[in-house]
C-alpha atoms as a PDB file:
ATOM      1  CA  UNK A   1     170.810 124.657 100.790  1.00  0.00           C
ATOM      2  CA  UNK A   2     172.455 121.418  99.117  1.00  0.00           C
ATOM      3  CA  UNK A   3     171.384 122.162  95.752  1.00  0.00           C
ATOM      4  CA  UNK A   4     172.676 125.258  93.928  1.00  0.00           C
ATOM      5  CA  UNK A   5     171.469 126.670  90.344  1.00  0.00           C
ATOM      6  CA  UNK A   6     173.450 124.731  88.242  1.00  0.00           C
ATOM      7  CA  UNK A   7     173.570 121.764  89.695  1.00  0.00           C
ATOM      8  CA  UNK A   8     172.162 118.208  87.528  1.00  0.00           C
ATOM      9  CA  UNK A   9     169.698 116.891  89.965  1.00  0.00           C
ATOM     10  CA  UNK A  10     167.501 113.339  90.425  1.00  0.00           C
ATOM     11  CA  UNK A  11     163.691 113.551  91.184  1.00  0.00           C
ATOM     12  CA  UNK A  12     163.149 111.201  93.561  1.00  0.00           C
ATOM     13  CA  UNK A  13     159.039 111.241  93.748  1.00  0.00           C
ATOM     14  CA  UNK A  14     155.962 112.711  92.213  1.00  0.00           C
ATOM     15  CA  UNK A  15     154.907 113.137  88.414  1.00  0.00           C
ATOM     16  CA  UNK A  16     158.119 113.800  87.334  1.00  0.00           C
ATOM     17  CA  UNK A  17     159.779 110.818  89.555  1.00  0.00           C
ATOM     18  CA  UNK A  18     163.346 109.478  87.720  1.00  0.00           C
ATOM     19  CA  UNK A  19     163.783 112.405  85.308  1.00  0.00           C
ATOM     20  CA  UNK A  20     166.640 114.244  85.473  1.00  0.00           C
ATOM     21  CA  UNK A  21     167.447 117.651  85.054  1.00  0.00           C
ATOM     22  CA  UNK A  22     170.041 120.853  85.367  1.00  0.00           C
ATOM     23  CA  UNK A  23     168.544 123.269  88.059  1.00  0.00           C
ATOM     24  CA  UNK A  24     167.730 126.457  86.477  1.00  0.00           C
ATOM     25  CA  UNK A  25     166.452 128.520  89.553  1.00  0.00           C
ATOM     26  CA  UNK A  26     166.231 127.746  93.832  1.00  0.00           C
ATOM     27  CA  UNK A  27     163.719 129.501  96.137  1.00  0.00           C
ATOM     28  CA  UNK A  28     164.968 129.117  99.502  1.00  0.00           C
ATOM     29  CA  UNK A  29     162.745 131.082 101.089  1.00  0.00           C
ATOM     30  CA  UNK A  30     159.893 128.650 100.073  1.00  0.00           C
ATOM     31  CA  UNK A  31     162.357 124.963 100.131  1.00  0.00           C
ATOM     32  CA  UNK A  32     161.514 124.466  96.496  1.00  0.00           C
ATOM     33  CA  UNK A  33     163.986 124.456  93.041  1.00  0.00           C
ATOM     34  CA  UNK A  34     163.064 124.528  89.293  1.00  0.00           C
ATOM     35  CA  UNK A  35     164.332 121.870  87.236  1.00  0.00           C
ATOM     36  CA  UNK A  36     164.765 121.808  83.772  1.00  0.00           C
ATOM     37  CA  UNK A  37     162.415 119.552  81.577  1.00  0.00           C
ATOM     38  CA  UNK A  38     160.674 118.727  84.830  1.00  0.00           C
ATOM     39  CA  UNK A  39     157.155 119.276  86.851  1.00  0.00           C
ATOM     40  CA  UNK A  40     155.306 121.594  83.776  1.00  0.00           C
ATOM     41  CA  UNK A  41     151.979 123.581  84.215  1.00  0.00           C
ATOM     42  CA  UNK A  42     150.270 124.662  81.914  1.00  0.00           C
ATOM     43  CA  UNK A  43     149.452 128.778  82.266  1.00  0.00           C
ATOM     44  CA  UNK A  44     147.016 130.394  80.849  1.00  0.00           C
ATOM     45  CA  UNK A  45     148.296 134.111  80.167  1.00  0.00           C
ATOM     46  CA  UNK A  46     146.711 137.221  78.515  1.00  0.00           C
ATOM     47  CA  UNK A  47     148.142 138.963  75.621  1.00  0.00           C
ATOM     48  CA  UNK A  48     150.852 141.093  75.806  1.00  0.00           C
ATOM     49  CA  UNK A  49     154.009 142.678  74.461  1.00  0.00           C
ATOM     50  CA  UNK A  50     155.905 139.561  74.899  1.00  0.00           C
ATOM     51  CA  UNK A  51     153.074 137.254  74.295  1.00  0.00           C
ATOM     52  CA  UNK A  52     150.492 139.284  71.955  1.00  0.00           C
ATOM     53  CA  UNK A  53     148.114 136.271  70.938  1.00  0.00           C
ATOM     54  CA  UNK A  54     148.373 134.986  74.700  1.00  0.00           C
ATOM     55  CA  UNK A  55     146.799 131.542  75.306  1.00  0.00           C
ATOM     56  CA  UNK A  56     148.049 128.479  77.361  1.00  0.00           C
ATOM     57  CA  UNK A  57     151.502 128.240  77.733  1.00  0.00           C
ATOM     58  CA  UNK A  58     153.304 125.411  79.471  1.00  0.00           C
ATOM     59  CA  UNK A  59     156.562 125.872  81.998  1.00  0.00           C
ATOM     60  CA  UNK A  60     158.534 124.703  84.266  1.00  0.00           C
ATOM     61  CA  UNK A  61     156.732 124.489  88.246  1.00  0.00           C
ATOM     62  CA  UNK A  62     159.139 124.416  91.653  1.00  0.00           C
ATOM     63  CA  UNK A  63     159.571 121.370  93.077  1.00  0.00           C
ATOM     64  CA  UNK A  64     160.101 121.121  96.741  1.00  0.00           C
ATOM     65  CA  UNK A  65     163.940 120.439  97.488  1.00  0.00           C
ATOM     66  CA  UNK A  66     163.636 117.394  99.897  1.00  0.00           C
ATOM     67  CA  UNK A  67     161.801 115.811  96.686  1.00  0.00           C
ATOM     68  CA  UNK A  68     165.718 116.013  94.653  1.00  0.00           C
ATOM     69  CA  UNK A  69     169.093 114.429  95.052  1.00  0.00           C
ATOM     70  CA  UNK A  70     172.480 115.719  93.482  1.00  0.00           C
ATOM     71  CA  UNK A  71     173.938 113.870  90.742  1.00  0.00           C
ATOM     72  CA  UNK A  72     177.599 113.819  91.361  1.00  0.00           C
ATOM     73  CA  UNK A  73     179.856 111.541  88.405  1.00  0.00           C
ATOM     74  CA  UNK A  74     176.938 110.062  87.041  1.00  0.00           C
ATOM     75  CA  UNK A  75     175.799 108.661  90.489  1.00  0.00           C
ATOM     76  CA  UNK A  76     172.605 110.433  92.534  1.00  0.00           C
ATOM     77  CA  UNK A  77     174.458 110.871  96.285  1.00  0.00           C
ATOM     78  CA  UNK A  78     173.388 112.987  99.185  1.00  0.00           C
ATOM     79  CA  UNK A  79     175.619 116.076  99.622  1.00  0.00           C
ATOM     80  CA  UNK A  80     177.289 116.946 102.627  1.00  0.00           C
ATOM     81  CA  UNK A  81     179.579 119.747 103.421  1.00  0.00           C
ATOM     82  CA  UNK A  82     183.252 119.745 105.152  1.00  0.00           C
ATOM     83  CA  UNK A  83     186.225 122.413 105.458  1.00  0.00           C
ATOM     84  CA  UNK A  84     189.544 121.685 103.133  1.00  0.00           C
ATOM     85  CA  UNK A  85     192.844 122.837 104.941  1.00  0.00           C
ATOM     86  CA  UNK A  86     192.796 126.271 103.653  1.00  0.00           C
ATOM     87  CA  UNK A  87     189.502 127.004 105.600  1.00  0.00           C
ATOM     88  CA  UNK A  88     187.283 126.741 102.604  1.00  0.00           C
ATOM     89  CA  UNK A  89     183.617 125.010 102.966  1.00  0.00           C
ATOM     90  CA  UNK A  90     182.970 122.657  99.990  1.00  0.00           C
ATOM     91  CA  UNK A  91     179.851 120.437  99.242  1.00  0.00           C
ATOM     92  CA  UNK A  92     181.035 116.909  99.080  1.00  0.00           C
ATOM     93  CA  UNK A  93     179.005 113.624  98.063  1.00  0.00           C
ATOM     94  CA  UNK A  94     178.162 110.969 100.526  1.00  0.00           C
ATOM     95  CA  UNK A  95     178.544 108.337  98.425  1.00  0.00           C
ATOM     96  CA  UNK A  96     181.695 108.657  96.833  1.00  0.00           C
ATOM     97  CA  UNK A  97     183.536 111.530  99.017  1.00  0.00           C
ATOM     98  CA  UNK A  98     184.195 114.076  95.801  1.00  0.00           C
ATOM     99  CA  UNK A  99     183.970 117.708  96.174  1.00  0.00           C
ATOM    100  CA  UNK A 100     180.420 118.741  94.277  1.00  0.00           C
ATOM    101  CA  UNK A 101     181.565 121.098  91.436  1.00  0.00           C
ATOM    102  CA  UNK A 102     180.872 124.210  92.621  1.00  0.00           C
END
């Protein structure tokens, strides 16, 4: 996957399109990331030991990773990946040709 947990990330459509966020969580099995501050539901819960009065709470939904783009030096790039001489893989961006932090 390009994106990683961690990562500060561009939405490029939807409800939440131009908002930008730090990527708390990635589901590769289903494609999708959450993003901080981005894409919230509302859920309504029952009471319990966490939660006793229960209610509607609203959080964070996945968003579907071809829907991001990495934010590398303040610039949204498409990530790439490439070996250094020591053998090591390394994310890179497109755009400007740094190493993604990793």
């Amino acid at each position: 996957m390009k994106v990683k947990k961690g990562d500060m990330v561009k939405v490029l459509s939807g409800n939440s399109r131009g908002k930008t966020g730090k990527v708390l969580m990635v589901l590769p099995a289903r494609n999708r990331a959450i993003v901080e501050g981005v894409n919230f539901i509302k859920r309504h819960t029952r009471p319990s030991q966490t939660n006793p009065k229960g209610g509607i709470v609203e959080r964070e939904a996945a968003v579907h990773i071809s829907n991001l783009m990495v934010i590398v030096g303040n610039t949204p790039s498409r990530v790439g990946y490439k070996r250094l001489e020591d053998g090591k893989k390394v994310r890179y961006s497109k755009k400007t040709g740094e190493t993604v932090n990793e």
